[in-house]
Protein backbone atom coordinates (compact mmCIF):
# COMPACT_ATOMS: atom_id res chain seq x y z
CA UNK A 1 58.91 -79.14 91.66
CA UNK A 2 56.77 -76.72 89.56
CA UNK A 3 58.55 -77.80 86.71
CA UNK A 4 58.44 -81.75 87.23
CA UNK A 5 54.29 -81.23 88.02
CA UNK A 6 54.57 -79.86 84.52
CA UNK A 7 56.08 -82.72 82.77
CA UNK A 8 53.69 -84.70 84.45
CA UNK A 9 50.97 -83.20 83.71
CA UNK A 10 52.27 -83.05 80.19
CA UNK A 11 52.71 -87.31 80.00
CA UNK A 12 49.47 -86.85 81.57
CA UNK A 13 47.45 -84.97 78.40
CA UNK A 14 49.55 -87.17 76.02
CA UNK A 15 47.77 -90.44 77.17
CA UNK A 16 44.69 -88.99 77.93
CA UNK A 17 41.98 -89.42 74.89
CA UNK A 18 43.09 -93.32 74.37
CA UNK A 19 43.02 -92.89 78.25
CA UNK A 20 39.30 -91.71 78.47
CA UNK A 21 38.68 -94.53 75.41
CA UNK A 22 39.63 -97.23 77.37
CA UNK A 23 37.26 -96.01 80.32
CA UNK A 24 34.44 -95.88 77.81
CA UNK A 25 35.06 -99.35 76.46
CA UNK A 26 35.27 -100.75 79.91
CA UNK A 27 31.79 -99.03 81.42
CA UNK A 28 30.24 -100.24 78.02
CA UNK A 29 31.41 -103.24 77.93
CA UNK A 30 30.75 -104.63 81.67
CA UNK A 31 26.79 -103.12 81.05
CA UNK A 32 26.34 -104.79 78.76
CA UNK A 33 27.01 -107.97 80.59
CA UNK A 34 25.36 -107.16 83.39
CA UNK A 35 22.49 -106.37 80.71
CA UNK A 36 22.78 -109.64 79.13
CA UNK A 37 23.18 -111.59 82.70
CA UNK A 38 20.52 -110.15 84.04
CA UNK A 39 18.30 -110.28 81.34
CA UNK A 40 19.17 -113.88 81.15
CA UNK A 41 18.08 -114.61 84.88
CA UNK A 42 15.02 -112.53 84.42
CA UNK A 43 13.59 -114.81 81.13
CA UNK A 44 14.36 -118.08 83.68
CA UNK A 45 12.58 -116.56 86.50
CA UNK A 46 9.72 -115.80 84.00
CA UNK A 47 9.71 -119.15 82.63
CA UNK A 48 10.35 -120.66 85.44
CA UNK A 49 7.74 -119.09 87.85
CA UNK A 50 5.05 -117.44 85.47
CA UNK A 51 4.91 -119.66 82.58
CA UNK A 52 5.51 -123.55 84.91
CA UNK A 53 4.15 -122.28 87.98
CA UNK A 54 7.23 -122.87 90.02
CA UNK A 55 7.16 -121.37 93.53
CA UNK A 56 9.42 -118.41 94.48
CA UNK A 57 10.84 -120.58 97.11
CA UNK A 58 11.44 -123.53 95.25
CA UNK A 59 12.93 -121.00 92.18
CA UNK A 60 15.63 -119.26 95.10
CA UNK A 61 16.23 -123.03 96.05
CA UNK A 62 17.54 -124.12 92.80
CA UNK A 63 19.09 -121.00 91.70
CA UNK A 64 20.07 -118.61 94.38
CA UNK A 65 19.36 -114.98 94.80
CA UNK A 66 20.99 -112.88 91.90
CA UNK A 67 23.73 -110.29 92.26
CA UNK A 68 26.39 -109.00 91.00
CA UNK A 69 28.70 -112.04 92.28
CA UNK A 70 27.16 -113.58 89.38
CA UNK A 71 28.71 -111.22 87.01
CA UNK A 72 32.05 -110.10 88.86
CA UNK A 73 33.74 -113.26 87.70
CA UNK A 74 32.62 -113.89 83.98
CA UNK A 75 34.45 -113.21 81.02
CA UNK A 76 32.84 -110.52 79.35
CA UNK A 77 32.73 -108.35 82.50
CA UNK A 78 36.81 -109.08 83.21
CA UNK A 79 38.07 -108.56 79.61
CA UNK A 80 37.77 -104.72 79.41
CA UNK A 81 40.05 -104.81 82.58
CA UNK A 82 42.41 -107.05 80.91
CA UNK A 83 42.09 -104.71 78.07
CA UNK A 84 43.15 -101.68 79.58
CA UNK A 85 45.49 -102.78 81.58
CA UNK A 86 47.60 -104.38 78.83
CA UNK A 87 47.39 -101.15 77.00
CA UNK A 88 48.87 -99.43 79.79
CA UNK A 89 51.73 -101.73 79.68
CA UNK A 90 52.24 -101.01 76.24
CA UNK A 91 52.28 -97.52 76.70
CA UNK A 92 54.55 -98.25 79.52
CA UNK A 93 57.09 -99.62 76.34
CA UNK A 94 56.08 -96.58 74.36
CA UNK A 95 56.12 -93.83 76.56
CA UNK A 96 59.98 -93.45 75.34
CA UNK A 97 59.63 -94.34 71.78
CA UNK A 98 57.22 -92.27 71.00
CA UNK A 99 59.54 -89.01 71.99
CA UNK A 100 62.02 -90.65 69.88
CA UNK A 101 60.03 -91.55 66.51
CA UNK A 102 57.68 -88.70 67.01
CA UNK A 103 57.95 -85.34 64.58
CA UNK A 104 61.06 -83.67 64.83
CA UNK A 105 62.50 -85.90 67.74
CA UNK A 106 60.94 -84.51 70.46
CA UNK A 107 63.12 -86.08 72.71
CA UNK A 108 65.38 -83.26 71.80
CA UNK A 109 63.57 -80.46 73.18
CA UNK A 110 62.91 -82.67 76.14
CA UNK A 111 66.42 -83.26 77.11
CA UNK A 112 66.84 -79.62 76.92
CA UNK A 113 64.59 -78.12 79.40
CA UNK A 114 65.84 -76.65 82.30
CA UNK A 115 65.50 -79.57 84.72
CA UNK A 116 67.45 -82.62 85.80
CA UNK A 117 67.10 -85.07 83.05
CA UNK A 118 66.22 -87.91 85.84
CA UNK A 119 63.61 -85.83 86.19
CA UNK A 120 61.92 -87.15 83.05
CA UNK A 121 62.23 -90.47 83.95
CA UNK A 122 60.06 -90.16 86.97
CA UNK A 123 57.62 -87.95 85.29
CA UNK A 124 57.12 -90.56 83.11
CA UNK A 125 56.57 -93.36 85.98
CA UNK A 126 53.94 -90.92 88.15
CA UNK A 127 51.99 -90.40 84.98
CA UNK A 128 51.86 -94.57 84.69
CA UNK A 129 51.12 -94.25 88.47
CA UNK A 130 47.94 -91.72 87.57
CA UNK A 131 46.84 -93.95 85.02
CA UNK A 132 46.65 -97.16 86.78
CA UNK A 133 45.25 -95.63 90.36
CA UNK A 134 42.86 -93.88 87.97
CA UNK A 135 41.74 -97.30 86.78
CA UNK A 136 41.04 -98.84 89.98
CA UNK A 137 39.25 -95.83 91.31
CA UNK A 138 36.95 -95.98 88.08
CA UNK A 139 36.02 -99.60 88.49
CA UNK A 140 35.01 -99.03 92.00
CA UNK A 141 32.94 -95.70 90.89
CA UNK A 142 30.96 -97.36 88.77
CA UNK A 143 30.48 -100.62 90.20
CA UNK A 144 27.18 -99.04 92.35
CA UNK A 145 25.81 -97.62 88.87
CA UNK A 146 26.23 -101.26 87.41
CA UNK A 147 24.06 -102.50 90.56
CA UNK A 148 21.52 -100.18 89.42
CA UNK A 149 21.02 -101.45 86.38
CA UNK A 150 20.55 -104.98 87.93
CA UNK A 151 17.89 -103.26 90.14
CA UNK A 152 16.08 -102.27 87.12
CA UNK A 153 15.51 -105.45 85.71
CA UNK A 154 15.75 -108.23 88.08
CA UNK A 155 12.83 -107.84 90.86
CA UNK A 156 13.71 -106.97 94.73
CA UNK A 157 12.40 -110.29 95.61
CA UNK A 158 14.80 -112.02 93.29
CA UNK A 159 18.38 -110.75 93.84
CA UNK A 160 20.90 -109.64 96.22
CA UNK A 161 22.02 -106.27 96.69
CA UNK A 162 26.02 -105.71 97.42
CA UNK A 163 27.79 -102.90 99.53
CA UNK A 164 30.79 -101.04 97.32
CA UNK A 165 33.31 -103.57 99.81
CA UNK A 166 31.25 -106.73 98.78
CA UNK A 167 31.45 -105.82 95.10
CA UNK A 168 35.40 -104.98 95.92
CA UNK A 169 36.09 -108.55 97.40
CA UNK A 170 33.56 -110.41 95.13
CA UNK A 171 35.93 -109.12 92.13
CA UNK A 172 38.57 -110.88 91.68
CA UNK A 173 40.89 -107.93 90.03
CA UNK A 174 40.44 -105.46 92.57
CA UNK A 175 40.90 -107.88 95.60
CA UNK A 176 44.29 -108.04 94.45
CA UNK A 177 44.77 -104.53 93.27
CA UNK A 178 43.03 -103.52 96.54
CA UNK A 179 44.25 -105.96 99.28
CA UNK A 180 42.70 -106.16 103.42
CA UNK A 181 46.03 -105.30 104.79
CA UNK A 182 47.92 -101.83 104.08
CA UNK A 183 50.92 -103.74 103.71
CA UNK A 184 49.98 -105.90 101.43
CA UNK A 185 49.58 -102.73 99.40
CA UNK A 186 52.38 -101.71 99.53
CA UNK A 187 54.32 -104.66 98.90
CA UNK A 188 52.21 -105.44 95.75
CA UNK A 189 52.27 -102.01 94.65
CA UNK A 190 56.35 -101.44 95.16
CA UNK A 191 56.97 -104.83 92.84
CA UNK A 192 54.88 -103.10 90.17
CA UNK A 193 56.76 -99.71 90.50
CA UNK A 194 60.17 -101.48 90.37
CA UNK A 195 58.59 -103.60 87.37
CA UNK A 196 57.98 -99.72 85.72
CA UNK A 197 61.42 -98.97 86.83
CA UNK A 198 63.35 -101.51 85.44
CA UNK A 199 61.62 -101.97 81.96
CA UNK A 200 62.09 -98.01 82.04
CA UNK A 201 65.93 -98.90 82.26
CA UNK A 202 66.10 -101.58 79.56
CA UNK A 203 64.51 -98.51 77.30
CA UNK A 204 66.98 -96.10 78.20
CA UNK A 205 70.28 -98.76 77.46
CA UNK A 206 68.59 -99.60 73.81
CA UNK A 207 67.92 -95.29 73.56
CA UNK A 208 72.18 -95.45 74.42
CA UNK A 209 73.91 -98.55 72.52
CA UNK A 210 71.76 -99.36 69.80
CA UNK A 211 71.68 -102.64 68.38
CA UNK A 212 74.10 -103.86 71.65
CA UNK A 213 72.12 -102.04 73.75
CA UNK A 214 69.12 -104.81 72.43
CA UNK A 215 71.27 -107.59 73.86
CA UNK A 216 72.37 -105.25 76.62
CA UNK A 217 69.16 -104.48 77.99
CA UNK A 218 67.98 -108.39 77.56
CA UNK A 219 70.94 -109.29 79.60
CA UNK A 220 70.35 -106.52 82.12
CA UNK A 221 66.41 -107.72 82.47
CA UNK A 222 66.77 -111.18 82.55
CA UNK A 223 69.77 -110.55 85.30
CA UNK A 224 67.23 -108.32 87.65
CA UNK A 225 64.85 -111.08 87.14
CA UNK A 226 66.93 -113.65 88.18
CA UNK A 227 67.84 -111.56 91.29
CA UNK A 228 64.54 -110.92 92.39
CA UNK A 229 63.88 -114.55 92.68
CA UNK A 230 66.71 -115.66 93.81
CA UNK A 231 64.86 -116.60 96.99
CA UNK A 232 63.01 -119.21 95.46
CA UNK A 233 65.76 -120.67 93.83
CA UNK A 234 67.89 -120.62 96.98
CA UNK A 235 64.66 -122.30 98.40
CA UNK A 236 65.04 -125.08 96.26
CA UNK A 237 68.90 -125.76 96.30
CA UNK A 238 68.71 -125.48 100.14
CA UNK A 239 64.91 -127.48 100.47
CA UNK A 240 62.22 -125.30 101.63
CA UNK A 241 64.85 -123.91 104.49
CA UNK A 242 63.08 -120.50 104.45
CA UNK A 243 59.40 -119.84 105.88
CA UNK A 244 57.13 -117.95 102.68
CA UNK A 245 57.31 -114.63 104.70
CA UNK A 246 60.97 -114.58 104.87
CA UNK A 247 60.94 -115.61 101.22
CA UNK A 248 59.06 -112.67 100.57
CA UNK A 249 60.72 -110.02 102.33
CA UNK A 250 63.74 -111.16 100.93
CA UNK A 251 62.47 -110.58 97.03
CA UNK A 252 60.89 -107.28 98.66
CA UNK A 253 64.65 -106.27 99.36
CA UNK A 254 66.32 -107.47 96.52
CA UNK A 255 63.64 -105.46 94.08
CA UNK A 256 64.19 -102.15 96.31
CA UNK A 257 68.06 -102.90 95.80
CA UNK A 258 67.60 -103.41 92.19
CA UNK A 259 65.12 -100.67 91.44
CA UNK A 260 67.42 -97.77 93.29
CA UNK A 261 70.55 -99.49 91.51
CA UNK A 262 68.06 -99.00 88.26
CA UNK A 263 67.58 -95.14 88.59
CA UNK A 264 71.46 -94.33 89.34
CA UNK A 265 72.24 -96.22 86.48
CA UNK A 266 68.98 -94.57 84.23
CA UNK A 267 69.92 -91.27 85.49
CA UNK A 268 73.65 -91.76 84.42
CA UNK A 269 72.57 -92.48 80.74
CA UNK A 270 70.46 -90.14 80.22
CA UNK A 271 73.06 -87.51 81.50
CA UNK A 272 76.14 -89.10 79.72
CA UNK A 273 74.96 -91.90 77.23
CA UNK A 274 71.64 -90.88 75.33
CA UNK A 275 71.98 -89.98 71.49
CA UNK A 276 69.48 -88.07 70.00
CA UNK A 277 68.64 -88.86 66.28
């Protein structure tokens, strides 16, 4: 166990300056939309109420109290999530490579530790784990210091202040990251781990065969892909005979199957079939 914290903590430090870039970019990037929002509302109230005389009343009327609901769902506050979450999934596709391509072949001195190879594999899938639970955390960290800053330019009389749970469900992103129900969670959470899992196992069969193991690991994708939603298609041949819940727990199933069938098969390749260099 000692060991395997290691590793982890090893993918870990590997990841984390573009990690703590990407954190930057997104608390930069959503001020300065609530900046530019706010400062936005602020000139109309000005205009609106100082310069034409238009009652406070008559203002909220038209307009609405401003808050951060206002800025949850816009572009320029969504896109740095976007952002870093798509360069997590590529570093999901280059967490192998790069111990591959890097100096030396690292994955050489990897492979030889004194641990169970498999053991690597799910090093590399809690450090993806850290990184996107990291993410989430962040957002909702510093969605109270992006409140502040509206509070220091839009006037108490004009806006709406949000609890941290408000923000949470007024944000599209983190509703579904962050769903009511526990079980929810865990349903959404285990299709993204078995996601992890199985593009982990395409890697590994391209790392073993090679050029076939391209076509290989296409075939082996498209196949759990298929199997996962099998449900649905079933649903259609047989007409909408299954209620959505039973749909559901049946693609839950299927993508525990194929995930556990996944790591055997991972864990025998990198035991009998990976070539280094």
């Amino acid at each position: 166990m000692k060991l395997f914290g290691k590793l982890v903590n090893f993918e870990f430090r590997r990841f984390l300056p573009i990690y703590i870039t990407l954190l930057a970019v997104v608390f930069l990037i959503q001020a300065a939309s609530v900046v530019f929002h706010a400062f936005v509302m602020k000139s109309d109230i000005t205009e609106s109420v100082v310069k034409y005389g238009m009652s406070k009343e008559q203002f909220l009327y038209d307009n609405g109290l401003v808050s951060m609901v206002n800025i949850l769902s816009g572009f320029m506050f969504t896109m740095p999530i976007v952002i870093a979450a798509v360069t997590i999934f590529i570093y999901i596709l280059f967490i192998w490579y790069r111990d591959w391509l890097g100096k030396n072949t690292f994955i050489y001195r990897l492979l030889m530790l004194p641990v169970k190879r498999i053991q690597l594999f799910f090093s590399k899938g809690a450090a993806i784990l850290i990184f996107v639970f990291g993410l989430i955390a962040y957002q909702i960290a510093i969605l109270p210091v992006l409140q502040l800053i509206l509070k220091m330019i839009i006037p108490v009389d004009y806006r709406q202040d949000l609890t941290a749970q408000g923000m949470i469900r007024s944000f599209y992103y983190l509703k579904l990251l962050l769903p009511e129900h526990f079980i929810d969670f865990i349903i959404n959470y285990s299709f993204g781990i078995s996601f992890v899992i199985l593009l982990f196992t395409m890697i590994l069969i391209e790392r073993s065969y090679r050029f076939r193991g391209i076509i290989m690991a296409a075939f082996y994708g498209i196949g759990a892909l298929i199997l996962v939603f099998s449900p649905y298609i079933l649903q259609v041949i047989l007409e909408g005979y299954f209620y959505e819940n039973e749909l559901l727990w049946m693609q839950f199933a299927i993508a525990i199957i194929v995930s556990i069938i996944s790591i055997f098969f991972s864990n025998h390749l990198l035991n009998r079939k990976i070539r280094v260099g």
